[in-house]
Structures are given as structure tokens and as C-alpha cells.
N, C-alpha and C. Protein backbone atom coordinates (compact mmCIF):
# COMPACT_ATOMS: atom_id res chain seq x y z
N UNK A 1 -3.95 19.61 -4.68
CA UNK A 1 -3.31 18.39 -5.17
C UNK A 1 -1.88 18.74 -5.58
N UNK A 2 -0.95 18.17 -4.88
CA UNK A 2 0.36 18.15 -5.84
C UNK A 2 0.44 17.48 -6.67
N UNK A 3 1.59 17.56 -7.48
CA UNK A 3 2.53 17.41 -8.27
C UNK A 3 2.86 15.56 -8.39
N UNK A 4 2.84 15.31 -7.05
CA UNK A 4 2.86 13.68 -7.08
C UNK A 4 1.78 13.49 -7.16
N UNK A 5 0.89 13.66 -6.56
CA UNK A 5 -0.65 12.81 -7.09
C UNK A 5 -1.03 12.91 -8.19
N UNK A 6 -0.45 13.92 -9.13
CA UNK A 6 -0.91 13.91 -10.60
C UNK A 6 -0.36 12.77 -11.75
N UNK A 7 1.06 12.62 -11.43
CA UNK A 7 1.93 11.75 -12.09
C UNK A 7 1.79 10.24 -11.73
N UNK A 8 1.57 9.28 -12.74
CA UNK A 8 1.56 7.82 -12.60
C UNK A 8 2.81 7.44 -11.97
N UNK A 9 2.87 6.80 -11.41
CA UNK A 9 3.99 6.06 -9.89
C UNK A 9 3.87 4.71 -10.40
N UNK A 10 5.29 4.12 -11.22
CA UNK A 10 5.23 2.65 -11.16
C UNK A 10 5.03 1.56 -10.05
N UNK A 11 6.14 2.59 -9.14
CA UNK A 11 6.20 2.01 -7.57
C UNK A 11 4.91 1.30 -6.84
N UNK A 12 4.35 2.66 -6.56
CA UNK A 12 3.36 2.96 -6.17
C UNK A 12 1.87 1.94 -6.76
N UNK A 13 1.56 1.46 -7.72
CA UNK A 13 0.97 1.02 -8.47
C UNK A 13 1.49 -0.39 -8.51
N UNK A 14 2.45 -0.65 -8.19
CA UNK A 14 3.03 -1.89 -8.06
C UNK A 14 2.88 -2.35 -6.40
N UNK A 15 2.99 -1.84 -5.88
CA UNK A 15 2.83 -2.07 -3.97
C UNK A 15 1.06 -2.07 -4.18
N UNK A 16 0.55 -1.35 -4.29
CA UNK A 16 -0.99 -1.11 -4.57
C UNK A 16 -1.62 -2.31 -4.81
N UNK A 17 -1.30 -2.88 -6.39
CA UNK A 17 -1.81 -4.24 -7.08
C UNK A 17 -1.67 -5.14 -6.25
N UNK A 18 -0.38 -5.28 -5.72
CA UNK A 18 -0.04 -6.51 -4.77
C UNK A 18 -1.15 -6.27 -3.88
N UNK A 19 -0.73 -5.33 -3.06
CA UNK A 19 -1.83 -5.12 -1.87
C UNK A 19 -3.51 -5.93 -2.04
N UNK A 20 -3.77 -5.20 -3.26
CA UNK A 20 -4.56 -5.22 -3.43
C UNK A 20 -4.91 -7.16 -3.83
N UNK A 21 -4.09 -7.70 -4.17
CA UNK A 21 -4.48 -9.30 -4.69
C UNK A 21 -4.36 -9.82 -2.96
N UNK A 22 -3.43 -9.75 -2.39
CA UNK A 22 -3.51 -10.06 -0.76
C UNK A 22 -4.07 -9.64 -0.54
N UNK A 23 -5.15 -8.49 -0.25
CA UNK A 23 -6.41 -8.72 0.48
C UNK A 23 -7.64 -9.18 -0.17
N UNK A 24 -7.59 -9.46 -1.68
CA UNK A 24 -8.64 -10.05 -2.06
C UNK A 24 -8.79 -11.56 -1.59
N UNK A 25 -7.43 -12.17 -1.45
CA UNK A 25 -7.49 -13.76 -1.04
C UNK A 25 -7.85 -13.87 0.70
N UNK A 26 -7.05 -12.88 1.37
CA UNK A 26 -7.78 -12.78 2.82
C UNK A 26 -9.12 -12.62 3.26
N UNK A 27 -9.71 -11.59 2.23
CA UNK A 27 -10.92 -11.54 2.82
C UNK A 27 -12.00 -12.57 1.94
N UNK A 28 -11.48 -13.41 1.25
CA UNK A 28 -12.19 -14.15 0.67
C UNK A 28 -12.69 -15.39 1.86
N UNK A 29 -11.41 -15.82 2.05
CA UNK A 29 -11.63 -16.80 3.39
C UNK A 29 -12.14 -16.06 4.49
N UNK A 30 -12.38 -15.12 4.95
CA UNK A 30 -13.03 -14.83 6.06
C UNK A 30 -14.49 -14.55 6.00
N UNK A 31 -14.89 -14.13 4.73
CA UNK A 31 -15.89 -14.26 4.17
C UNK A 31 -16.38 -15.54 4.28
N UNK A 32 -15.95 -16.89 3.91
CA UNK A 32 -16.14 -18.03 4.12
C UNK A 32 -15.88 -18.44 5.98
N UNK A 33 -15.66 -17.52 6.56
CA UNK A 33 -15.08 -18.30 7.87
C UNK A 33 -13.73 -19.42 8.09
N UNK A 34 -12.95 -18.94 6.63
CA UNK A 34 -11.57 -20.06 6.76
C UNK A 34 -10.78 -19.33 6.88
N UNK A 35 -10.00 -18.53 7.72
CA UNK A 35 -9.39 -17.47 8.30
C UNK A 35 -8.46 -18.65 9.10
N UNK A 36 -7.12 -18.47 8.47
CA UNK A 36 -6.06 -19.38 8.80
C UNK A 36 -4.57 -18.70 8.90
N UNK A 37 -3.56 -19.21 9.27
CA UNK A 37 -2.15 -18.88 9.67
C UNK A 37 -1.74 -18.46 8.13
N UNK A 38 -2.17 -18.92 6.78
CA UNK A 38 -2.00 -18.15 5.63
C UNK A 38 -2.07 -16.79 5.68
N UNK A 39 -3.39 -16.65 5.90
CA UNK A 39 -4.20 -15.28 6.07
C UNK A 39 -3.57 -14.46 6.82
N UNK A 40 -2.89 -14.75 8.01
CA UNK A 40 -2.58 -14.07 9.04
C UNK A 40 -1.06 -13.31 8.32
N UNK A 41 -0.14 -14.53 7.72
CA UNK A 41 0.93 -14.18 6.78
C UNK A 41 0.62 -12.90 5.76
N UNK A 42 -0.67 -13.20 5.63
CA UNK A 42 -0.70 -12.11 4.11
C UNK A 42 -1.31 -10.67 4.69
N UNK A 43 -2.18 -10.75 5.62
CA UNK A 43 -2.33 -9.33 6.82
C UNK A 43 -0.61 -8.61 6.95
N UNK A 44 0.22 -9.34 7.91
CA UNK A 44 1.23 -8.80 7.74
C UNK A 44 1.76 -8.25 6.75
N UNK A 45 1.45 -9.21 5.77
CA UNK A 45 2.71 -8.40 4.39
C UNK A 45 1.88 -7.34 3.75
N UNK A 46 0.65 -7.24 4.09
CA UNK A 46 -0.25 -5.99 3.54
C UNK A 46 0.03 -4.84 4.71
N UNK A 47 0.41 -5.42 5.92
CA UNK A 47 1.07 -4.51 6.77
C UNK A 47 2.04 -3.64 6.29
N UNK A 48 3.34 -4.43 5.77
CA UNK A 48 4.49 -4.06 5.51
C UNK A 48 4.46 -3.42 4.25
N UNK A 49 3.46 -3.42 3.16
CA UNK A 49 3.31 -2.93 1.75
C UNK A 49 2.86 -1.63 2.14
N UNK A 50 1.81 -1.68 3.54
CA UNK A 50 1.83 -0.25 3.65
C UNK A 50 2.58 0.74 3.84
N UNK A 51 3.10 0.10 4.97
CA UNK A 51 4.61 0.73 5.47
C UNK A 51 5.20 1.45 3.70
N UNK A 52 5.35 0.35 3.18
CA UNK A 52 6.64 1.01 2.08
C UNK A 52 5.86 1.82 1.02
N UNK A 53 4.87 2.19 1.46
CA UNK A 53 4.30 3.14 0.45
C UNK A 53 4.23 4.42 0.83
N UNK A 54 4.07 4.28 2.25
CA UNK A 54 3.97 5.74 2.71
C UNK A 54 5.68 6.07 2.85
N UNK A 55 6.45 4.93 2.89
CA UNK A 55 8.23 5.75 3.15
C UNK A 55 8.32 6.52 1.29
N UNK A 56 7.55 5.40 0.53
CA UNK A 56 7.91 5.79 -0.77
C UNK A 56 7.33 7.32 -1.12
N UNK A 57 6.25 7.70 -0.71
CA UNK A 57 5.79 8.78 -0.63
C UNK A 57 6.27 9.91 -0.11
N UNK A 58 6.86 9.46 1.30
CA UNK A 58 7.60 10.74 1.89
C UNK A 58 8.73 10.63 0.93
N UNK A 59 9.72 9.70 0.40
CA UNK A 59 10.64 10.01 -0.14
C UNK A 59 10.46 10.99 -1.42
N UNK A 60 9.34 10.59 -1.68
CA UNK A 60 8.64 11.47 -3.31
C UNK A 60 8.83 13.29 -2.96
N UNK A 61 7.97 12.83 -1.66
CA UNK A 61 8.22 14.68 -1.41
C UNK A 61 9.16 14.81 -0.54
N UNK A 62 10.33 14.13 -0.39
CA UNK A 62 11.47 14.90 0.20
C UNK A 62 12.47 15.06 -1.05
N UNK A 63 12.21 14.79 -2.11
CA UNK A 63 12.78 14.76 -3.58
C UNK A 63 12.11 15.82 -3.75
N UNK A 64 10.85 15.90 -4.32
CA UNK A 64 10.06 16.89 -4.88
C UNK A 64 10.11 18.50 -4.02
N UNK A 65 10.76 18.00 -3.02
CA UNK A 65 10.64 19.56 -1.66
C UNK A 65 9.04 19.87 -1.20
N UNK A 66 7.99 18.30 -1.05
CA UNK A 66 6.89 18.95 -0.84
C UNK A 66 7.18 17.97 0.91
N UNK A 67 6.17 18.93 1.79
CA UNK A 67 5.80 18.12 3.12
C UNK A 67 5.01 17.45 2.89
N UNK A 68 5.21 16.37 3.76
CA UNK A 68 4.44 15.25 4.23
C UNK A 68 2.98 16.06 4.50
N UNK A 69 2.98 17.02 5.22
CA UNK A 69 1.23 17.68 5.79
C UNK A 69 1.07 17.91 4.09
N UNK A 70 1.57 18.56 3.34
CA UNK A 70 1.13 18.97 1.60
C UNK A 70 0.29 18.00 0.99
N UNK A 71 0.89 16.74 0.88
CA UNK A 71 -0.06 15.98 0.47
C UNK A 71 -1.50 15.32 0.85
N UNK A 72 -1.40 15.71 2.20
CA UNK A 72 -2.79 15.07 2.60
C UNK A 72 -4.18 15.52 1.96
């Protein structure tokens, strides 16, 4: 484990929560079978939250001097 996985990440924890409330409302409706052009909006942006977590991460360890393979 490094050094970043030990330390609380506002960032990180903030992209996360979000994430995490957009896919609770997506899979709520699909659960129900109401899987709509909303839903489809909020897939993407859980797309794109991923995206910026993992740039935020590599940026962590290109700060910290750890590799990208280190943290896995």
C-alpha cells in the first residue's frame, strides 16, 4: 500500500460521493425498468467522474514520485 491510499483525499471522496449518488438514481430506475435519456446522461457523467479520478490519481503519484503500476 502506498502512501496515497493511506491519506484521506478530499478530491477523491468528493468524485466518489457524487459517483456514487448517480448511480444510486440510475440503477434505481432500471431496477424498476424506467431506464430513460436521464439515466443515460448520468452513465456518462459517472463515465467522466471516472475518468477524473484516475487522472487525479496519476497526478497524486506523479507528485508523490510513485508509478501508476505502484499503486495497483
Amino acid at each position: 500500500m502506498t502512501s496515497i491510499d493511506k491519506e484521506y483525499d478530499i478530491v477523491l471522496d468528493t468524485l466518489q460521493k457524487q459517483r456514487d449518488k448517480l448511480w444510486k438514481m440510475t440503477q434505481s430506475n432500471m431496477n424498476h425498468d424506467l431506464f430513460n435519456i436521464m439515466d443515460q446522461i448520468r452513465l456518462e457523467q459517472i463515465d467522466q467522474l471516472d475518468k477524473a479520478m484516475k487522472v487525479w490519481v496519476a497526478y497524486l503519484g506523479d507528485l508523490c514520485g510513485v508509478n501508476e503500476s505502484d499503486t495497483k
